[in-house]
Protein backbone atom coordinates (compact mmCIF):
# COMPACT_ATOMS: atom_id res chain seq x y z
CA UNK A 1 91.58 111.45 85.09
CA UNK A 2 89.95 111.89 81.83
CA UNK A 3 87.84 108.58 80.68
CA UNK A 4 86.30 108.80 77.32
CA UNK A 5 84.21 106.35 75.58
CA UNK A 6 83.77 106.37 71.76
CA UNK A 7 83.03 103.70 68.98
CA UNK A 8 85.23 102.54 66.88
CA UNK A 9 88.31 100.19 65.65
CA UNK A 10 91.52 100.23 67.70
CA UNK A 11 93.79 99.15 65.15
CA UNK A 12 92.57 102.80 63.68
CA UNK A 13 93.16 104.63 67.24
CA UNK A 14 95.76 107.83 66.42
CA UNK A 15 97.16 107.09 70.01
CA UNK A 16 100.19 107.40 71.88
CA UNK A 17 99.33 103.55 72.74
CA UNK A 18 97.21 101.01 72.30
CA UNK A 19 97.12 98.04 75.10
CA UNK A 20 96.02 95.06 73.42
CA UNK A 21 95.67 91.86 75.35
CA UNK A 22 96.15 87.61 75.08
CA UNK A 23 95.10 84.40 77.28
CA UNK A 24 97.64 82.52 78.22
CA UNK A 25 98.07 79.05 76.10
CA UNK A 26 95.74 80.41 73.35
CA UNK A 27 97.04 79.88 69.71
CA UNK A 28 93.63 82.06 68.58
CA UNK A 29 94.12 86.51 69.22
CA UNK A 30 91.31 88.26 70.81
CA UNK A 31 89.50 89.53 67.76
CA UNK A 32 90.97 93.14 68.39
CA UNK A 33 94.69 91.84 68.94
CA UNK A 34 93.76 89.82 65.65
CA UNK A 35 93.17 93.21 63.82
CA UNK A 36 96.19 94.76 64.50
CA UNK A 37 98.49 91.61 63.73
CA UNK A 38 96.62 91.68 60.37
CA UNK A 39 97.59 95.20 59.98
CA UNK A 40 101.36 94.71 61.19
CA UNK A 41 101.95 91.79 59.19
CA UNK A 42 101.85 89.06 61.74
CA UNK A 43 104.33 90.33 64.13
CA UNK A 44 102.16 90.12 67.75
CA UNK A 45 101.72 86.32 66.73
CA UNK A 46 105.10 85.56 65.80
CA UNK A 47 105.94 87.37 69.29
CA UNK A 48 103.69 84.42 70.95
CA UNK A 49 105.11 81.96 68.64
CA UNK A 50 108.46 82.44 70.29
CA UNK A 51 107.85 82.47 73.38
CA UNK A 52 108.86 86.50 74.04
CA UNK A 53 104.93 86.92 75.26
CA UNK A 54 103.47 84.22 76.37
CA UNK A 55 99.65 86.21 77.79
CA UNK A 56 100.73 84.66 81.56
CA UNK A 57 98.70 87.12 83.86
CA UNK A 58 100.13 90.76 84.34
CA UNK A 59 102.76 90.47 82.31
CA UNK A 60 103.76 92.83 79.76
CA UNK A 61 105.55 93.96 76.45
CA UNK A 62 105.84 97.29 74.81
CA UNK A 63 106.37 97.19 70.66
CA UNK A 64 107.29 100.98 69.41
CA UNK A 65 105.90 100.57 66.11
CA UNK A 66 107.10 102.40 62.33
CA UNK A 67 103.86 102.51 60.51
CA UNK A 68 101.49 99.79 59.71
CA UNK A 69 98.72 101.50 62.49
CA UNK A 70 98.44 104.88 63.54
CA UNK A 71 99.15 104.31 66.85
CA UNK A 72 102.81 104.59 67.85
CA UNK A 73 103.11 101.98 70.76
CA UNK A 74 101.44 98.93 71.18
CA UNK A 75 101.35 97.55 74.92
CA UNK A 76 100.70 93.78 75.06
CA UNK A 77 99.38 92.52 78.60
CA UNK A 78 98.79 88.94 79.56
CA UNK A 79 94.59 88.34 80.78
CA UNK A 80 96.13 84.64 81.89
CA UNK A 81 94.17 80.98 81.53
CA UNK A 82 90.94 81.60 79.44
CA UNK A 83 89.05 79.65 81.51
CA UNK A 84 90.04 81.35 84.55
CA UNK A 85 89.60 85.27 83.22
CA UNK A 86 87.11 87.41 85.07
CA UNK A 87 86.94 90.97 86.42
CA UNK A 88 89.30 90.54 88.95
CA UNK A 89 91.92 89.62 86.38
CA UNK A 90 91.36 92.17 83.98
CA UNK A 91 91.58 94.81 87.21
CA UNK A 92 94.89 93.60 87.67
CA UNK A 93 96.26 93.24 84.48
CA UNK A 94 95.47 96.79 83.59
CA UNK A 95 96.89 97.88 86.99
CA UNK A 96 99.96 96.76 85.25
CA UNK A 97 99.38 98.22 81.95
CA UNK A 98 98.63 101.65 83.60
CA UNK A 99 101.86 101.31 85.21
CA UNK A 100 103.80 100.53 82.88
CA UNK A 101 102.49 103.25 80.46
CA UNK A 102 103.16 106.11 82.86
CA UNK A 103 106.54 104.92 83.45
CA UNK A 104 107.11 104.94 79.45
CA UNK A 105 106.33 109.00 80.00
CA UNK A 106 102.67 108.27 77.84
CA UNK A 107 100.19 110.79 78.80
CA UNK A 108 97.20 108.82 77.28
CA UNK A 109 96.14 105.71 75.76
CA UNK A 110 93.09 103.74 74.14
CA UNK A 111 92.22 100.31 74.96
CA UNK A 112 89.42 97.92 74.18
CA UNK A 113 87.12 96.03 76.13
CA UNK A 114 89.52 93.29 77.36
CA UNK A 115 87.86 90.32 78.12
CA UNK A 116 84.07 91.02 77.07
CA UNK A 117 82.08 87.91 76.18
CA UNK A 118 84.48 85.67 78.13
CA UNK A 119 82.97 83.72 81.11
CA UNK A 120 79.88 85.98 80.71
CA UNK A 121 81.38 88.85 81.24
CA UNK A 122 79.40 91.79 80.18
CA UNK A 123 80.65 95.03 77.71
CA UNK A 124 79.51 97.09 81.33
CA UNK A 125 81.67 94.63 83.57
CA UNK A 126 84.86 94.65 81.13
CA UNK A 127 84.72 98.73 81.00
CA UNK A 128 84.32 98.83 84.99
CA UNK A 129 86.92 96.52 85.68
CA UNK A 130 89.01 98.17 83.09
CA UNK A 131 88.55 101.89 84.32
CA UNK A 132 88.67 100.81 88.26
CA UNK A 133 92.25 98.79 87.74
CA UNK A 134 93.85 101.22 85.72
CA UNK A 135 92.96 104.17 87.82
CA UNK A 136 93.62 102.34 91.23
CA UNK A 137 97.20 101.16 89.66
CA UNK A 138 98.08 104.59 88.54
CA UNK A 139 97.42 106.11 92.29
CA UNK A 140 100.74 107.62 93.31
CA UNK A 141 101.27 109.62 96.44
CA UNK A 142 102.98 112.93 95.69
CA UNK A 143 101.39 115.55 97.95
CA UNK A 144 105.23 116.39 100.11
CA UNK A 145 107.61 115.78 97.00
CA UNK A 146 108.89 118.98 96.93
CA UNK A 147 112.28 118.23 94.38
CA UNK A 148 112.23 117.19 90.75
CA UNK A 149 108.06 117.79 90.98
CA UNK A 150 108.32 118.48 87.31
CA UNK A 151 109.59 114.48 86.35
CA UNK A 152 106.54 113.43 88.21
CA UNK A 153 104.99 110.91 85.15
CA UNK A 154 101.11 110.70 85.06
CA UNK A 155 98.45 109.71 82.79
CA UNK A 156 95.30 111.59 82.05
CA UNK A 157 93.51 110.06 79.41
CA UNK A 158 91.95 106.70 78.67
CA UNK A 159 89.92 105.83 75.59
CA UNK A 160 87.96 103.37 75.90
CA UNK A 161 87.12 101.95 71.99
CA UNK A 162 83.70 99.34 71.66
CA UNK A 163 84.09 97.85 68.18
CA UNK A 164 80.26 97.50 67.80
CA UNK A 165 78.96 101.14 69.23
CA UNK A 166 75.57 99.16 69.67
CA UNK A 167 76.72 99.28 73.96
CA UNK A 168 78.00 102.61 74.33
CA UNK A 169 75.40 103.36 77.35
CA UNK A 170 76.33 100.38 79.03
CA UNK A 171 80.11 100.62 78.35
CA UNK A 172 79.33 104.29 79.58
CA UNK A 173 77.56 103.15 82.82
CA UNK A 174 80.32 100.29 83.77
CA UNK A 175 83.22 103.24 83.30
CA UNK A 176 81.19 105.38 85.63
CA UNK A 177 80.94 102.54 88.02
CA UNK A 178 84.60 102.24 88.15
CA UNK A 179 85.83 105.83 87.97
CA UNK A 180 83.60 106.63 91.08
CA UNK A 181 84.95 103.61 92.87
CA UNK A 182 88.84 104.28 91.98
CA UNK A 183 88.27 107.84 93.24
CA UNK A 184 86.63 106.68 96.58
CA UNK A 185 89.39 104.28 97.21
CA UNK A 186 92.26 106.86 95.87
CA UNK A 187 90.24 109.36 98.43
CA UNK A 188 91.11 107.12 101.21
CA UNK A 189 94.56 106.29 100.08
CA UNK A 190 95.65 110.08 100.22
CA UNK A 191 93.60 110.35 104.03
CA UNK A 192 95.79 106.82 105.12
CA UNK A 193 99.42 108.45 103.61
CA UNK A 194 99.11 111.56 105.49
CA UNK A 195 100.99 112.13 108.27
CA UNK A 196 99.03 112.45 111.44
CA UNK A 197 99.94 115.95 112.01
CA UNK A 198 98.28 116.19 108.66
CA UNK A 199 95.26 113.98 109.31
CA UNK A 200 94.24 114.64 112.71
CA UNK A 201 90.74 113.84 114.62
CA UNK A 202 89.56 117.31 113.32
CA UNK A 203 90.62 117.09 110.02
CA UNK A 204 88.92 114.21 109.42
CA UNK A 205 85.71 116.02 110.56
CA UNK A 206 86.53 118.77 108.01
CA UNK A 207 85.99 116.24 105.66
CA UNK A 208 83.09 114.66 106.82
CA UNK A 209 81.33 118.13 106.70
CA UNK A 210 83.44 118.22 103.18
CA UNK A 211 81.78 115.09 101.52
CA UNK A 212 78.14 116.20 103.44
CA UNK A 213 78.07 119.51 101.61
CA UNK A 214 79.52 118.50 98.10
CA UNK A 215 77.27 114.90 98.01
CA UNK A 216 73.94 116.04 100.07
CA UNK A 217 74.83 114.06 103.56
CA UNK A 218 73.86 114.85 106.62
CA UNK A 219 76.79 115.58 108.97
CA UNK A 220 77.31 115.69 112.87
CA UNK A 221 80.30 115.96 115.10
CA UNK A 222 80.33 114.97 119.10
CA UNK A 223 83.03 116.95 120.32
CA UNK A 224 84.27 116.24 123.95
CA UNK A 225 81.86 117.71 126.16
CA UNK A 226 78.94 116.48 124.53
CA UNK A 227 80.71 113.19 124.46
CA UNK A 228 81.02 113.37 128.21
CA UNK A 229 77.65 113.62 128.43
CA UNK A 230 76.77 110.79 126.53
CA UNK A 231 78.96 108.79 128.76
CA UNK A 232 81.30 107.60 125.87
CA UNK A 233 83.88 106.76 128.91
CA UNK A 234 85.57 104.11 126.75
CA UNK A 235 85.78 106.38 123.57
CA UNK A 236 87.15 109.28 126.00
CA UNK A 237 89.38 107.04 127.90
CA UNK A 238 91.69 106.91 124.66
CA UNK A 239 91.56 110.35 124.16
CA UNK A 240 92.90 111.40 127.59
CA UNK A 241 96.85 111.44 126.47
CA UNK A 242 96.46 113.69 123.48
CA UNK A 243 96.38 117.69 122.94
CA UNK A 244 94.59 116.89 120.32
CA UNK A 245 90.13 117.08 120.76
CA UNK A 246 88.41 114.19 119.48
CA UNK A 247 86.24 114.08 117.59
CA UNK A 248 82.73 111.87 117.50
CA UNK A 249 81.85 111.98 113.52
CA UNK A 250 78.48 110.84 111.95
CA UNK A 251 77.85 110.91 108.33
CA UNK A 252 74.40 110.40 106.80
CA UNK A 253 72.89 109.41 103.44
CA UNK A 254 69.53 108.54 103.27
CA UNK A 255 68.53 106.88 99.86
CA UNK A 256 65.81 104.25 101.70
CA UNK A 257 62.51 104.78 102.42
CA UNK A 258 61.64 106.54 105.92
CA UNK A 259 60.38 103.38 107.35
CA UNK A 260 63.39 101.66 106.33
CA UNK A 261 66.04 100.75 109.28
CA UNK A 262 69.42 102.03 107.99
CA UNK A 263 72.64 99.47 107.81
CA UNK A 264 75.00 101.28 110.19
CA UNK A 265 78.73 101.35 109.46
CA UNK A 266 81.87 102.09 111.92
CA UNK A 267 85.78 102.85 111.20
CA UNK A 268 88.46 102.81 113.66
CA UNK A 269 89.82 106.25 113.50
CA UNK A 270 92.85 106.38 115.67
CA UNK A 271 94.82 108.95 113.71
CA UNK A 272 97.96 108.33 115.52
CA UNK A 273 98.84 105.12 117.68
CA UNK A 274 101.63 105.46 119.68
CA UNK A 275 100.23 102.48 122.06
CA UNK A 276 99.62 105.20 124.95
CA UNK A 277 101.60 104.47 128.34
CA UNK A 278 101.76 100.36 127.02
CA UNK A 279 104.06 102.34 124.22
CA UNK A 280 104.67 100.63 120.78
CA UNK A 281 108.46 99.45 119.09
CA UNK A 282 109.88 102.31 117.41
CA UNK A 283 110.44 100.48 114.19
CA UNK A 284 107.36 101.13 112.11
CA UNK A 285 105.33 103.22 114.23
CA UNK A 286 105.53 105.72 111.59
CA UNK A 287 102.74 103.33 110.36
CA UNK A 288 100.69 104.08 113.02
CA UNK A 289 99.27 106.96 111.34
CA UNK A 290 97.46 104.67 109.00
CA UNK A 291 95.18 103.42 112.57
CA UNK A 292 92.69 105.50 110.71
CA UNK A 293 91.95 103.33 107.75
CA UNK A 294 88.48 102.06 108.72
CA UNK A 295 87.01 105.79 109.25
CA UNK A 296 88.68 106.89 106.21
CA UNK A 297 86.83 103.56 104.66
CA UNK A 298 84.13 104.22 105.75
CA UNK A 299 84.75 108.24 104.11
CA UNK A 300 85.38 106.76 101.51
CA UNK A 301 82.40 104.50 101.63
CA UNK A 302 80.07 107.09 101.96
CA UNK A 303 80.96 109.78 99.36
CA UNK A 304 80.80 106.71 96.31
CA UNK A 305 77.07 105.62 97.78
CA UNK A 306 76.21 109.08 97.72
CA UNK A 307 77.29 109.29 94.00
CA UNK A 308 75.75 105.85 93.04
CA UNK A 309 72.54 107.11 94.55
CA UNK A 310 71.78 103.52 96.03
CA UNK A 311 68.19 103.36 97.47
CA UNK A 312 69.33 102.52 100.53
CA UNK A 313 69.90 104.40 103.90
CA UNK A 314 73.75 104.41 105.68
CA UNK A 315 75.03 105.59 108.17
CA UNK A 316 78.57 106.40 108.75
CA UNK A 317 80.50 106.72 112.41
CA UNK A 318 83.65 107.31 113.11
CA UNK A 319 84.93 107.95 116.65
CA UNK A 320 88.20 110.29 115.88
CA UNK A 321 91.48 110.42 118.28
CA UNK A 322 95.02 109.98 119.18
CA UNK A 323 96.15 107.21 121.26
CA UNK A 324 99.44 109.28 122.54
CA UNK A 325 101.19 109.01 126.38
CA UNK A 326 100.97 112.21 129.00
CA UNK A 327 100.35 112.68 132.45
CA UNK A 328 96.67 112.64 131.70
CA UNK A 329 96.85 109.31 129.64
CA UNK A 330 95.04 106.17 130.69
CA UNK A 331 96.92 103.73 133.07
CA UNK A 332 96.62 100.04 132.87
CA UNK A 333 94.82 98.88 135.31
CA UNK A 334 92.76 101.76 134.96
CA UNK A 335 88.82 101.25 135.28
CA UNK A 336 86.19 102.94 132.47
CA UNK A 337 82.75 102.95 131.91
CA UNK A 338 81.35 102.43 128.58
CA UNK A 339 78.40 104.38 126.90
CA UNK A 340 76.67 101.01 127.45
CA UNK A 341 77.09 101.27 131.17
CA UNK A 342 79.79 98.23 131.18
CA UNK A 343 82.82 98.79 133.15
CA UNK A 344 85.86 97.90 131.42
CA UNK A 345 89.82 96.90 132.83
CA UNK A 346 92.12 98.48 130.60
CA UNK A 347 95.34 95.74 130.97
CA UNK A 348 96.62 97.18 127.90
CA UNK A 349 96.24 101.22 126.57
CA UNK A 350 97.84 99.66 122.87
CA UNK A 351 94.19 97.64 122.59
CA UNK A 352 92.48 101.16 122.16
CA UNK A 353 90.82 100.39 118.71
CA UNK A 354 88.40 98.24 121.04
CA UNK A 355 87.69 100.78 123.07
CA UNK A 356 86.36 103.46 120.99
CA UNK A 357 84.35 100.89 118.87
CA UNK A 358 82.86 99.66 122.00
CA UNK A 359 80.84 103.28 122.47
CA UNK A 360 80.78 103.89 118.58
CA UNK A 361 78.70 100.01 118.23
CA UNK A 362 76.82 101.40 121.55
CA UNK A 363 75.95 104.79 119.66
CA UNK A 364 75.30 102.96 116.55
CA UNK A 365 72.44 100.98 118.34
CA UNK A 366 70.53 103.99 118.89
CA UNK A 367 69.74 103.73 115.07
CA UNK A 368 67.80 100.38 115.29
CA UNK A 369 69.32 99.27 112.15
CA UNK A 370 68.98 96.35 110.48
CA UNK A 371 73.29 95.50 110.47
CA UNK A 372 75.97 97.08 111.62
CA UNK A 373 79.75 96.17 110.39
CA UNK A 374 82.59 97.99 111.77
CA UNK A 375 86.17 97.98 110.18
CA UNK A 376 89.44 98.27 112.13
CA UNK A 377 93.13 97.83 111.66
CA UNK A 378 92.33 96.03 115.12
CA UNK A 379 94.86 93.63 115.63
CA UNK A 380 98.19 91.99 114.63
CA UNK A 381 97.43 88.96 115.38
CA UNK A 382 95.31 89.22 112.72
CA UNK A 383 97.79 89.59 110.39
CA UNK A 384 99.74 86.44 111.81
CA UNK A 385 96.63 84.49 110.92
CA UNK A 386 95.36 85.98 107.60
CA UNK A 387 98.59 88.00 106.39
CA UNK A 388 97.98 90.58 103.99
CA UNK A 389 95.96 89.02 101.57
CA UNK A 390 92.40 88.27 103.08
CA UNK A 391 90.54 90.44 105.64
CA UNK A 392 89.59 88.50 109.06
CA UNK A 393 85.51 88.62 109.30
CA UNK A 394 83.77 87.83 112.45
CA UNK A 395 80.51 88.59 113.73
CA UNK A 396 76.67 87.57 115.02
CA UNK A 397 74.86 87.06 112.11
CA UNK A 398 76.34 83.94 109.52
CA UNK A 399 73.83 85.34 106.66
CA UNK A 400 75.30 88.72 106.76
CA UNK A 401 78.78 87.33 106.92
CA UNK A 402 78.19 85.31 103.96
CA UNK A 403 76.58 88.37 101.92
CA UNK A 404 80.13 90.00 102.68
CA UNK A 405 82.13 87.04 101.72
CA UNK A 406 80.43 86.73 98.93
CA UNK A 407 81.23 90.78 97.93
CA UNK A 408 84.77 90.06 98.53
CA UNK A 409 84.81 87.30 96.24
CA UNK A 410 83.19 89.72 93.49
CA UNK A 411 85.06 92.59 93.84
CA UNK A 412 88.80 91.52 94.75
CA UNK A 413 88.98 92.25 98.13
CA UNK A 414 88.36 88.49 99.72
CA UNK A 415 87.51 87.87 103.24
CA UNK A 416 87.71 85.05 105.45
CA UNK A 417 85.85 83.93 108.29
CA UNK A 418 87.04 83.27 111.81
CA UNK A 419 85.27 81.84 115.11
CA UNK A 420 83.70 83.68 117.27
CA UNK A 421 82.52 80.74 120.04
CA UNK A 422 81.03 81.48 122.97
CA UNK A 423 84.21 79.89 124.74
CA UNK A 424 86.50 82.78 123.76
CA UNK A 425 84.60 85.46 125.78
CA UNK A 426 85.77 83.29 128.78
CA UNK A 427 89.06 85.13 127.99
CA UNK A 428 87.89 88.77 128.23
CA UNK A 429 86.53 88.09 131.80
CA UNK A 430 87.64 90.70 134.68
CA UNK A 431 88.25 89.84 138.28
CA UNK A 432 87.34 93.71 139.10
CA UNK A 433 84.70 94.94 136.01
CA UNK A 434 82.31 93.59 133.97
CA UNK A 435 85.89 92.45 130.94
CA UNK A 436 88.81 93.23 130.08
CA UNK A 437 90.70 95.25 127.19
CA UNK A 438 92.43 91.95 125.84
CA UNK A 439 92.62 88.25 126.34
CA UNK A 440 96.07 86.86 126.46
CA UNK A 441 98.32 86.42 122.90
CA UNK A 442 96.00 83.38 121.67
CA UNK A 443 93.27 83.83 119.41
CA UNK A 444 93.98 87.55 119.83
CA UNK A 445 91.72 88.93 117.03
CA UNK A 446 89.26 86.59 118.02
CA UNK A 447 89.02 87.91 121.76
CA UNK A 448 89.22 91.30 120.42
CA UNK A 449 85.93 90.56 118.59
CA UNK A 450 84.44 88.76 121.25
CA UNK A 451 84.73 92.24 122.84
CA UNK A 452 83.17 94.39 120.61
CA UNK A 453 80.23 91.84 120.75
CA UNK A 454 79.25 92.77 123.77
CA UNK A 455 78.27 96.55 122.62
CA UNK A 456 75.98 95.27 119.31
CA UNK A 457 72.85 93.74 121.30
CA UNK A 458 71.09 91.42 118.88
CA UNK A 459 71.54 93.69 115.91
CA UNK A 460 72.99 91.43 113.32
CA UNK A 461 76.99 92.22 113.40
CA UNK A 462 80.04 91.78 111.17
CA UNK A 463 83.63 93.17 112.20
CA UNK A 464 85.73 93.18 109.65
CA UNK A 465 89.62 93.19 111.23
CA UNK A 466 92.00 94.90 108.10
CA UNK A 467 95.16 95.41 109.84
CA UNK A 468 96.60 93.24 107.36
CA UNK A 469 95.35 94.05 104.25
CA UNK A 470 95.08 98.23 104.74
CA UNK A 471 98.86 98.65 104.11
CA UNK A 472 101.27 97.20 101.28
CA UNK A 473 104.73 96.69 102.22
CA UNK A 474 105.35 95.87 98.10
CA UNK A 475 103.37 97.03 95.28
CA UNK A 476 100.97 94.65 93.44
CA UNK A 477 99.19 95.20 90.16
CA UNK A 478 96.10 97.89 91.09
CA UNK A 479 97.34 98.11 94.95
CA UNK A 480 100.57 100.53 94.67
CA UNK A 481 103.29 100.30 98.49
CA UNK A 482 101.35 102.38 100.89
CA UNK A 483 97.73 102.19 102.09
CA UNK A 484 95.48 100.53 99.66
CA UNK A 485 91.96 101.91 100.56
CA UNK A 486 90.75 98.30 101.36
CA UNK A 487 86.92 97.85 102.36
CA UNK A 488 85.30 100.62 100.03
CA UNK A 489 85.00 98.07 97.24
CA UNK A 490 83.99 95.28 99.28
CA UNK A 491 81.52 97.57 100.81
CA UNK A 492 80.22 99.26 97.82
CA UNK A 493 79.52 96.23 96.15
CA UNK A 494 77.60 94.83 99.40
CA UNK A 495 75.38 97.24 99.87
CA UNK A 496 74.78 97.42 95.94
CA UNK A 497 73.57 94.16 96.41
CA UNK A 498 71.52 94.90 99.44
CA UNK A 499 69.65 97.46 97.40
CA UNK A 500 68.63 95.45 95.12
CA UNK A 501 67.25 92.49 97.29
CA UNK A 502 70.31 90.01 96.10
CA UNK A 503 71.80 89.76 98.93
């Protein structure tokens, strides 16, 4: 996508369209919106005068105009109650705009800076916000559309117009911001709508070594033998069923100082879950080949810090495999050691995410860093609790798990906390090893935390469960049907904040 910034006045724009925008109740235009019902002779505000727009949030109107501006469309989007309007709004009302002008067949448009000066809301913040929902709305999955290719619609400009000029820099830096962040996300989008034979353990460590060579990381893979050695039993255990290697992955960017401990982060990166011998439904495990979505987050993660140059030091794990059934496949019942040296009773081969964190938090140890956070499409129960709207957050640490709630808040992608008692490791206790794989239907994501707890030591810990919000069943305004990249966001803007001592 092609984002240019330039000073100027939109009601002079020469563009295909213009997307102008209102608050919701307001009888006064946004000063831009103002200038162009000046120039068309009153006809936005007699639009709002009827009732035909009325600025309520995301919605829109398209006016094909004869003269009066040079533009030859005019989108109008609704920014919602003035009161209420910050960046998370204006993300998702120009989701919708982007939408809707690609499905007009418009190839570009200019917009202003919706929003600026409005709850504090900086010319940098408004062109961010802009760029990120626009480009995260327009993300469309094409890659095995073989018919009709050619009536594919896409956009691939946006003009961003600043009335004053006297910000350009800072309207500059804020597009940046939210170009690199769309593309991160859009990045792990395309890795999550694969199909597994597509995205396999090894293909994700192609692009590991990918994003390490193009962005200056430092890249290792584990493979099998090595992992064997390491006495990753847990990790292996999951890979026993599949033809396919896996594949230990460890991505590095160091941006701290050398005597700084690094913050350590972990995706699940089950590429395909079939549920091994405990075998899943057959309706919707097609989905299963999104069980990758907090390695590819954490991809994801790593190539837009690398980008934003964040004085900070990361490091990136993701312990790659299939969860399939074979002859070679773990059994329940089945007995495994962990890196750690704890023993673990599989009852169940479909709680595998747990496993292969357990030696990835173990590994991640090593580094002596000062957090770790893991993300994981871990659990459905999860997704009975939360649904799809709010990522379950659990962990060791309630500072750290407030610094993260507190980047959800700011970026969109909200997360809420659950317990994590002492009391509910009672249900991950073995009669024959040191725990168990799961704890019984209640509290399920809960017990599935209070596993991975026992593999973090006292390193402060937050586990951030997205099975619920890593996959949209309907499109919403910047979030298209289809994996959504949660996590980058909400990790990008957490560690931005760790760099800078705010957090």
């Amino acid at each position: 996508m092609d984002v240019k910034i330039k000073k100027g006045r939109i009601e002079k724009e020469a563009a295909e369209a213009i997307v102008l925008s209102h608050f919701e109740g307001e009888e006064s235009l946004l000063e831009e919106t103002a200038a162009v019902d000046r120039a068309l002779g009153g006809q936005i505000r007699g639009l709002i005068a009827s009732g035909e727009f009325t600025g309520k949030l995301n919605q829109i109107l398209m006016l094909h105009l004869r003269g009066g501006i040079p533009a030859r469309r005019i989108l109008l989007v609704g920014l919602g109650k003035k009161k209420e309007v910050g960046t998370e709004k204006i993300r998702q009302a120009m989701g919708s705009a982007g939408r809707s002008i690609r499905e007009a067949g418009i190839k570009s448009f200019s917009t202003p800076l919706h929003g600026r000066g409005q709850n504090k809301i900086s010319p940098s913040e408004s062109a961010q916000s802009i760029v990120e929902g626009c480009l995260l709305g327009l993300y469309q999955f094409t890659a095995y559309r073989t018919e009709k290719r050619d009536e594919i619609k896409e956009v691939s400009q946006i003009t961003l117009v600043d009335r004053t000029g006297g910000k350009i820099a800072e309207v500059a830096g804020g597009s940046r911001s939210g170009q690199i962040l769309a593309e991160a996300v859009n990045f792990v989008r395309d890795l999550c709508n694969h199909p597994s034979n597509v995205v396999t353990p090894s293909r994700l460590a192609e692009e590991a070594r990918t994003l390490a060579r193009e962005f200056g990381l430092t890249c290792r893979v584990i493979e099998k033998n090595e992992a064997e050695s390491l006495g990753m039993g847990a990790f292996l255990s999951v890979a026993r069923g599949s033809l396919e290697p896996p594949k230990f992955i460890i991505l590095e960017y160091r941006g701290g100082k050398k005597r700084d401990a690094p913050i350590v982060i972990v995706g699940k990166s089950v590429t395909f879950d079939s549920g091994g011998i405990s075998i899943k439904p057959a309706e919707k495990m097609e989905q299963m080949k999104t069980d990758m979505s907090g390695g590819a987050t954490v991809l994801g993660t790593m190539k837009a810090l690398a980008q934003f140059r964040l004085p900070i030091s990361v490091v990136g794990i993701l312990p790659a495999t299939e969860n399939m059934p074979s002859g070679t496949a773990v059994k329940p019942g089945d007995v495994v050691r962990a890196m750690s040296g704890k023993t673990i009773e599989v009852i169940n081969t479909d709680a595998e995410g747990r496993m292969i964190l357990a030696d990835a938090l173990a590994y991640a140890a090593r580094y002596k860093p000062s957090a770790i956070v893991d993300l994981a499409t871990l659990t459905g129960a999860c997704v009975v609790a939360l649904g799809s709207h709010a990522t379950g957050v659990m962990g060791t640490n309630p500072k750290l798990i407030e610094r993260i709630k507190a980047a959800g808040e700011h970026c969109g992608e909200r997360v809420w906390e659950l317990p994590l008692w002492d009391v509910y490791h009672e249900q991950i206790k073995s009669d024959v090893a040191d725990m168990k794989n799961v704890g019984g239907r209640g509290g399920g994501a809960i017990t599935a935390a209070a596993f991975l707890r026992q593999f973090v030591g006292d390193t402060p810990w937050a586990h951030l469960d997205i099975a619920g919000t890593s996959w949209n069943d309907e499109a919403r305004p910047y979030a298209p049907k289809g994996a959504t990249g949660v996590g980058v966001r909400l990790l990008i803007q957490w560690l931005t904040e760790m760099s800078r001592g705010r957090a």
